[in-house]
PDB file of N, CA and C in Angstrom:
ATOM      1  N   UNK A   1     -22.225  28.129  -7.818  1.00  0.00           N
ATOM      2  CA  UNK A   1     -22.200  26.728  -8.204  1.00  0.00           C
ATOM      3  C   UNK A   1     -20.749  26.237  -8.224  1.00  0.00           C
ATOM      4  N   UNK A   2     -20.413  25.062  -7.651  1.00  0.00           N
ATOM      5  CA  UNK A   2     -19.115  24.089  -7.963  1.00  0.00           C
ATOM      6  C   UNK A   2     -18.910  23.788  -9.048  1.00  0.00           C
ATOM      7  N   UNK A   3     -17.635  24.193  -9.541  1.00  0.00           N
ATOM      8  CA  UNK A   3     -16.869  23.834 -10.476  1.00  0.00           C
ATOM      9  C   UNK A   3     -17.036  21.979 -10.747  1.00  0.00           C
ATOM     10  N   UNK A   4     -17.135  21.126 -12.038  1.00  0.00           N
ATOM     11  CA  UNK A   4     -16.880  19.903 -11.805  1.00  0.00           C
ATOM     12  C   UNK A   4     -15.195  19.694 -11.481  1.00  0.00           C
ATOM     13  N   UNK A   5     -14.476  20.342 -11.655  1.00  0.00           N
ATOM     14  CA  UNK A   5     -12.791  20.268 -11.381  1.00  0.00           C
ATOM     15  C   UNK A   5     -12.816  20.538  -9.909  1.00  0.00           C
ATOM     16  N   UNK A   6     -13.562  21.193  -9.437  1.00  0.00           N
ATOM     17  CA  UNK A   6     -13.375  21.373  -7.876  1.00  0.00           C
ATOM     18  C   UNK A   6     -14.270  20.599  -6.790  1.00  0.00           C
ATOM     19  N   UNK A   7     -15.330  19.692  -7.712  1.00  0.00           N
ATOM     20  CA  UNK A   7     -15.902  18.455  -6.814  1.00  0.00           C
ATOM     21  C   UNK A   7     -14.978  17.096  -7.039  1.00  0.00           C
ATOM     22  N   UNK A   8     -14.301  17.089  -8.638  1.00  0.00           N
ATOM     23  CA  UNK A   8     -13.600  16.149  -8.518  1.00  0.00           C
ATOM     24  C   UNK A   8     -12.388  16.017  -7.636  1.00  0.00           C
ATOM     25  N   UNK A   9     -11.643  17.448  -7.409  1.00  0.00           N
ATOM     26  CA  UNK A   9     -10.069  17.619  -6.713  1.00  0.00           C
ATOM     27  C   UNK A   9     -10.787  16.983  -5.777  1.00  0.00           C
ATOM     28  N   UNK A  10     -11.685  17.376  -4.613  1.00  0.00           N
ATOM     29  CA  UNK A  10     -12.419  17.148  -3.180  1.00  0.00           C
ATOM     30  C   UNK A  10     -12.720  15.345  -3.521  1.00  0.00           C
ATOM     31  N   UNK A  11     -13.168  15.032  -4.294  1.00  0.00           N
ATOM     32  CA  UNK A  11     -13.367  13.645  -3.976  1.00  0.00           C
ATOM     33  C   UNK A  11     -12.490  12.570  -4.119  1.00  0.00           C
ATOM     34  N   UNK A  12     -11.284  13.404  -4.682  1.00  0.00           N
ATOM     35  CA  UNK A  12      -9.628  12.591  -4.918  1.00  0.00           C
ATOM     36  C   UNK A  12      -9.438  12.917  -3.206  1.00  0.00           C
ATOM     37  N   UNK A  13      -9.029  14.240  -2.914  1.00  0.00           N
ATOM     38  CA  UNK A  13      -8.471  14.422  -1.583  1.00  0.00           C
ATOM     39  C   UNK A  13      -9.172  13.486  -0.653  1.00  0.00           C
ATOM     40  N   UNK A  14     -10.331  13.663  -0.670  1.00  0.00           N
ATOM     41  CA  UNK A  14     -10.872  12.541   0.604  1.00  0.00           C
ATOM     42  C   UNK A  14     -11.122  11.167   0.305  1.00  0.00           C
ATOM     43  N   UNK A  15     -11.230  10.888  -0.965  1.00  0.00           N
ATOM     44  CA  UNK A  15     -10.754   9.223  -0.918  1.00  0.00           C
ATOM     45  C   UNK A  15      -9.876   8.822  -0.993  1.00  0.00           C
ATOM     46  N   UNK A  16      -8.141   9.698  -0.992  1.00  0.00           N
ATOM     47  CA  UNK A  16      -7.336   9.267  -0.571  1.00  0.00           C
ATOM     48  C   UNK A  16      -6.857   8.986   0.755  1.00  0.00           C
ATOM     49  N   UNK A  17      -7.670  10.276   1.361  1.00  0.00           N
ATOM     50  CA  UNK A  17      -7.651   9.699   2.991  1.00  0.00           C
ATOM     51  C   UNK A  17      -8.367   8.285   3.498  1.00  0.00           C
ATOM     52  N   UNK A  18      -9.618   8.197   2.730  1.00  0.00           N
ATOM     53  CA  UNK A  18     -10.213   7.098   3.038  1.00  0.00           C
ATOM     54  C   UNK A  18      -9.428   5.799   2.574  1.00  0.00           C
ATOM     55  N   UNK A  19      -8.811   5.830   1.960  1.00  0.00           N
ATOM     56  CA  UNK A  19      -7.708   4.788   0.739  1.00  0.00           C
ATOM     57  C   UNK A  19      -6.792   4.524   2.307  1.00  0.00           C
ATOM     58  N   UNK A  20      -6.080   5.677   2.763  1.00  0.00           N
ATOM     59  CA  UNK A  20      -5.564   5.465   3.954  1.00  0.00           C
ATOM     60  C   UNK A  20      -5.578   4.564   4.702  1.00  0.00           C
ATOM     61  N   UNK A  21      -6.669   5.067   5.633  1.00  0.00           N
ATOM     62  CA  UNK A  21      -7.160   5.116   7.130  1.00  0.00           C
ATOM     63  C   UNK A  21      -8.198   3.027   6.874  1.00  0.00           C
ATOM     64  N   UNK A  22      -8.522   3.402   5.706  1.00  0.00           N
ATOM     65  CA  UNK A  22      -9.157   1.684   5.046  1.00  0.00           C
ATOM     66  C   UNK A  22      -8.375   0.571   5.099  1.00  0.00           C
ATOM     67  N   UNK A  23      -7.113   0.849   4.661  1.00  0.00           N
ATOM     68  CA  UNK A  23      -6.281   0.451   4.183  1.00  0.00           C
ATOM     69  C   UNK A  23      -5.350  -0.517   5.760  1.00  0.00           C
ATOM     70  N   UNK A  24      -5.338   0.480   6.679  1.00  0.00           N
ATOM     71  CA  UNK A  24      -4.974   0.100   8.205  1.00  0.00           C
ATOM     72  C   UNK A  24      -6.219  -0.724   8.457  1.00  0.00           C
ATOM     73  N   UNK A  25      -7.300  -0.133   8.688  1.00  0.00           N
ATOM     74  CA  UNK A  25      -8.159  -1.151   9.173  1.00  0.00           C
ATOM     75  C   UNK A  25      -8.290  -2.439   8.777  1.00  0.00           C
ATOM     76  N   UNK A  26      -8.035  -2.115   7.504  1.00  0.00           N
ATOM     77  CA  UNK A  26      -8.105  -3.739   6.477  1.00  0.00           C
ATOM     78  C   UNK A  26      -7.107  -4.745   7.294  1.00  0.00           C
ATOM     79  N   UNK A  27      -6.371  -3.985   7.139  1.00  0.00           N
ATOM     80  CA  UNK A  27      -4.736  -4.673   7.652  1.00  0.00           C
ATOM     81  C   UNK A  27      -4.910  -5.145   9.152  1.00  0.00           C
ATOM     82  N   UNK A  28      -5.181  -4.441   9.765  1.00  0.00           N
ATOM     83  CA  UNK A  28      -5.360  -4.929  11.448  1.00  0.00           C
ATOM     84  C   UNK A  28      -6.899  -5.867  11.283  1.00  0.00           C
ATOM     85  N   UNK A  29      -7.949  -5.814  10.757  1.00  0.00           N
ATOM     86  CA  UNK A  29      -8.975  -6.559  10.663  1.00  0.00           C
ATOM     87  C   UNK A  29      -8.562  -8.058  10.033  1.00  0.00           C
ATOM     88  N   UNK A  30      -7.551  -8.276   9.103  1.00  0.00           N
ATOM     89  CA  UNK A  30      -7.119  -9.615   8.881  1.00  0.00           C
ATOM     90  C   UNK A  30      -5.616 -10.124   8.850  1.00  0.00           C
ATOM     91  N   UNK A  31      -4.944  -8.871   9.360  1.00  0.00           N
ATOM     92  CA  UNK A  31      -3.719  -9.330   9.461  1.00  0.00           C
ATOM     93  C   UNK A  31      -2.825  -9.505   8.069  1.00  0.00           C
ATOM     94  N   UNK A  32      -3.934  -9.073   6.856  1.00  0.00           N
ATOM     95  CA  UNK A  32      -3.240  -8.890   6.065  1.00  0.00           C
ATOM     96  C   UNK A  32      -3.141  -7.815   5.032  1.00  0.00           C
ATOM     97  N   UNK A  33      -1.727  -7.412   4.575  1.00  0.00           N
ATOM     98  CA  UNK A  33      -1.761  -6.320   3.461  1.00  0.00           C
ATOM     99  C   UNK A  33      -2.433  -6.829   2.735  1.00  0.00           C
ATOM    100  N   UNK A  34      -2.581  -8.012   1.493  1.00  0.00           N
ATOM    101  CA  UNK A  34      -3.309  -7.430   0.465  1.00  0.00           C
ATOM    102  C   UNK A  34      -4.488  -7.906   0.671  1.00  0.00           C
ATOM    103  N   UNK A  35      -5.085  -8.320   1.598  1.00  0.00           N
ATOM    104  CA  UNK A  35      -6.577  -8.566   1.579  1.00  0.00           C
ATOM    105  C   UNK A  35      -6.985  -6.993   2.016  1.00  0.00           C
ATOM    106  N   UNK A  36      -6.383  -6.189   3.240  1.00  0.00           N
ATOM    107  CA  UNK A  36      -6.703  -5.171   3.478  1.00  0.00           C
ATOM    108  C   UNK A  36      -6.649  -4.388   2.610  1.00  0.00           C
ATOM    109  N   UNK A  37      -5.286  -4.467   1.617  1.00  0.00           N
ATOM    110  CA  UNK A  37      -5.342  -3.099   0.786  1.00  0.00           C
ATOM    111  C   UNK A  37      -6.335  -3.414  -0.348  1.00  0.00           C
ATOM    112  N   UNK A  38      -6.852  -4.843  -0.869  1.00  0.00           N
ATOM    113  CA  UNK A  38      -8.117  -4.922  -1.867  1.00  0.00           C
ATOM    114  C   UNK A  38      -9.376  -4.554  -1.231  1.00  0.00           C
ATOM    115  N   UNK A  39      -9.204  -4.839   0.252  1.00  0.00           N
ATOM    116  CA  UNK A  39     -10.389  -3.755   0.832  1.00  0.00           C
ATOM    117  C   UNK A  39     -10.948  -2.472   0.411  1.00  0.00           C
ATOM    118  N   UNK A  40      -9.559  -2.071   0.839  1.00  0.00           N
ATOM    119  CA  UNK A  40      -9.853  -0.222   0.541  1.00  0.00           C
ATOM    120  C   UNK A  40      -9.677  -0.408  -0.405  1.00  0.00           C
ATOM    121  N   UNK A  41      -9.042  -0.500  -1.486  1.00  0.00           N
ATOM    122  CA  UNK A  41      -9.320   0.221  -2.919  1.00  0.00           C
ATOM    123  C   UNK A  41     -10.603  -0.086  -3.572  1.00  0.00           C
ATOM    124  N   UNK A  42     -12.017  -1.376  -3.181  1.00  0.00           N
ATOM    125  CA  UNK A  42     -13.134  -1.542  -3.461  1.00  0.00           C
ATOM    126  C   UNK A  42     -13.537  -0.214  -2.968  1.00  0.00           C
ATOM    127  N   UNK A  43     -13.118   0.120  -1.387  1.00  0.00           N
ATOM    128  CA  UNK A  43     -13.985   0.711  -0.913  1.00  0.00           C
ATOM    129  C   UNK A  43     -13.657   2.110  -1.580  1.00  0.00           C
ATOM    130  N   UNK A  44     -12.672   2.568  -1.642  1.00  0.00           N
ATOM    131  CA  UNK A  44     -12.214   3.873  -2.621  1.00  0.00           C
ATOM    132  C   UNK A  44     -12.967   4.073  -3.984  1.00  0.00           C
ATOM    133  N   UNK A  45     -13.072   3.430  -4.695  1.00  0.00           N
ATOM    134  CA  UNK A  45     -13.572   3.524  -5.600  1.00  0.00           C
ATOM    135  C   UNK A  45     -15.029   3.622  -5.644  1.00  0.00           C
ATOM    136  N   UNK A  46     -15.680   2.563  -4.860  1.00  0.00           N
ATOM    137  CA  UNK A  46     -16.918   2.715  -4.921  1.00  0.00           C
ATOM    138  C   UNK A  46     -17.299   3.910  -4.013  1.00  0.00           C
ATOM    139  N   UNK A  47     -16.612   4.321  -2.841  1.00  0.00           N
ATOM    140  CA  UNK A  47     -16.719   5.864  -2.536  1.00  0.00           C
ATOM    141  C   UNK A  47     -16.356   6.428  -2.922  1.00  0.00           C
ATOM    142  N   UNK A  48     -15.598   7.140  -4.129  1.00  0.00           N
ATOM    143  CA  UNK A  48     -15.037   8.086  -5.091  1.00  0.00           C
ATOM    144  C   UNK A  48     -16.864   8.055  -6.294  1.00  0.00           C
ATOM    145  N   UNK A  49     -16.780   6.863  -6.464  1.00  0.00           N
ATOM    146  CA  UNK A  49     -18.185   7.331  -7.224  1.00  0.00           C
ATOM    147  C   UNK A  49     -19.416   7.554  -6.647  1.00  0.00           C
ATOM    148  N   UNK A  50     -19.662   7.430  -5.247  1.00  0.00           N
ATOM    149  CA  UNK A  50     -20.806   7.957  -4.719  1.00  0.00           C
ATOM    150  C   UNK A  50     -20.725   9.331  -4.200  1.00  0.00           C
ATOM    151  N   UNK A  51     -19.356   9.189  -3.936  1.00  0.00           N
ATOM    152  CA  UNK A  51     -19.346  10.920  -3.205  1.00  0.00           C
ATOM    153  C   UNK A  51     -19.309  11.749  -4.199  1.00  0.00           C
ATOM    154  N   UNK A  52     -18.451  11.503  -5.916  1.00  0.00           N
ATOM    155  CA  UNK A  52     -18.909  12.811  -6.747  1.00  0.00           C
ATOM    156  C   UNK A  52     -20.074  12.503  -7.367  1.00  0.00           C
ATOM    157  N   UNK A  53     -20.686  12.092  -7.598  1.00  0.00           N
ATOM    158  CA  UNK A  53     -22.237  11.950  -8.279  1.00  0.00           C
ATOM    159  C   UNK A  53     -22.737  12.606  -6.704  1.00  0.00           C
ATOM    160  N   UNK A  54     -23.059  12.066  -5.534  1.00  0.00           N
ATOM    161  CA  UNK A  54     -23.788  13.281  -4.182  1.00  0.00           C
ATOM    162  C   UNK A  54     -23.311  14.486  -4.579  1.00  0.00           C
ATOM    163  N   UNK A  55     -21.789  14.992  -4.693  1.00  0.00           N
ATOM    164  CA  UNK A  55     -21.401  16.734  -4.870  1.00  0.00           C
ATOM    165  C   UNK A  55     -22.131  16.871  -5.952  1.00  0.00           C
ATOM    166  N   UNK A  56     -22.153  16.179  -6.591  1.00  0.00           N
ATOM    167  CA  UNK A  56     -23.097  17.067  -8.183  1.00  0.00           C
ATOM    168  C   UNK A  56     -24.572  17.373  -7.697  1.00  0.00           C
ATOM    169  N   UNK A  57     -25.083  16.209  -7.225  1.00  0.00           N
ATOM    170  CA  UNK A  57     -26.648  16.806  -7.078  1.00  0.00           C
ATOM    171  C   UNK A  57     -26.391  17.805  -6.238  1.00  0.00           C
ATOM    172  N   UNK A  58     -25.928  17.859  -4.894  1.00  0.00           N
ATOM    173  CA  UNK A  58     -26.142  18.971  -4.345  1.00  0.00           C
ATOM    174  C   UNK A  58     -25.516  20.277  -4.796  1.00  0.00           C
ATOM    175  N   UNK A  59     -24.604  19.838  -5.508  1.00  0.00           N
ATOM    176  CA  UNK A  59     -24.626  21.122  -6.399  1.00  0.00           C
ATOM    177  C   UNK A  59     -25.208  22.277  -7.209  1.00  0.00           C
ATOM    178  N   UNK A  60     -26.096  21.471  -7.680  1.00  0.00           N
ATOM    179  CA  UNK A  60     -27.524  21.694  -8.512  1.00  0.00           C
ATOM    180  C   UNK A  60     -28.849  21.975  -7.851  1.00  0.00           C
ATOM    181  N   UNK A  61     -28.754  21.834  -6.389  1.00  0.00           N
ATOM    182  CA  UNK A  61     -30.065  22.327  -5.597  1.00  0.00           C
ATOM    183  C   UNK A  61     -29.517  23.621  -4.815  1.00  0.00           C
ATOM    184  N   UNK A  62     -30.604  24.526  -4.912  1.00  0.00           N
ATOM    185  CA  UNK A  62     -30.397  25.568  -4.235  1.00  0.00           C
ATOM    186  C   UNK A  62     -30.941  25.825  -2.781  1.00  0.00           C
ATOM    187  N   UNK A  63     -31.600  25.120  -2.419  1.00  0.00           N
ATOM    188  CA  UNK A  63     -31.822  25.476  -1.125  1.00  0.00           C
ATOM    189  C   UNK A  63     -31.138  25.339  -0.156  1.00  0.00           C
ATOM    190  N   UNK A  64     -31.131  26.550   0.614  1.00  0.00           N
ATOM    191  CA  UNK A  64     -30.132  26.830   1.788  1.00  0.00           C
ATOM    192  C   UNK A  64     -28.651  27.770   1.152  1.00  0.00           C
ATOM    193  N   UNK A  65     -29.119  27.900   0.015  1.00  0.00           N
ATOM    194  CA  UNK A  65     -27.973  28.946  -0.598  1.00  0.00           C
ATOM    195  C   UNK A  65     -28.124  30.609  -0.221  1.00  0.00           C
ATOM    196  N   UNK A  66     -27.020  31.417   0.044  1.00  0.00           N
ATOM    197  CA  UNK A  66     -27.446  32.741  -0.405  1.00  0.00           C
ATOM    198  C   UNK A  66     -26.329  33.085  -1.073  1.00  0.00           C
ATOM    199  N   UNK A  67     -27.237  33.577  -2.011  1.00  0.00           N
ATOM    200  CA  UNK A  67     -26.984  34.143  -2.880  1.00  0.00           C
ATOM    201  C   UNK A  67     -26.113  35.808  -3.395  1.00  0.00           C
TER     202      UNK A  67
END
């Protein structure tokens, strides 16, 4: 089973990439920093809380595990 400290590190690391890579698109999609960067940080956040609440459930199901 996953640690909750080691689904949370994983969902910092990749929504900072997503914080990133959002963050450009935002920017080239309107030409502007802070409309782009209020982009991504909606979108960060609200993907920071869907992706660790998903690691938890699948955390908690065993199928396809060995054991």
């Amino acid at each position: 089973m996953e640690t909750r400290k080691r689904s949370i590190v994983k969902a910092l690391v990749w929504n900072a990439i997503g914080l990133a890579v959002m963050s450009l698109v935002g920017f080239v999609l309107t030409g502007s920093v802070a409309t782009g960067g209020f982009i991504a940080v909606v979108n960060t956040v609200v993907g920071f809380c869907m992706y660790l609440g998903y690691e938890r459930v699948w955390a908690n199901i065993r199928w396809g595990r060995h054991v």
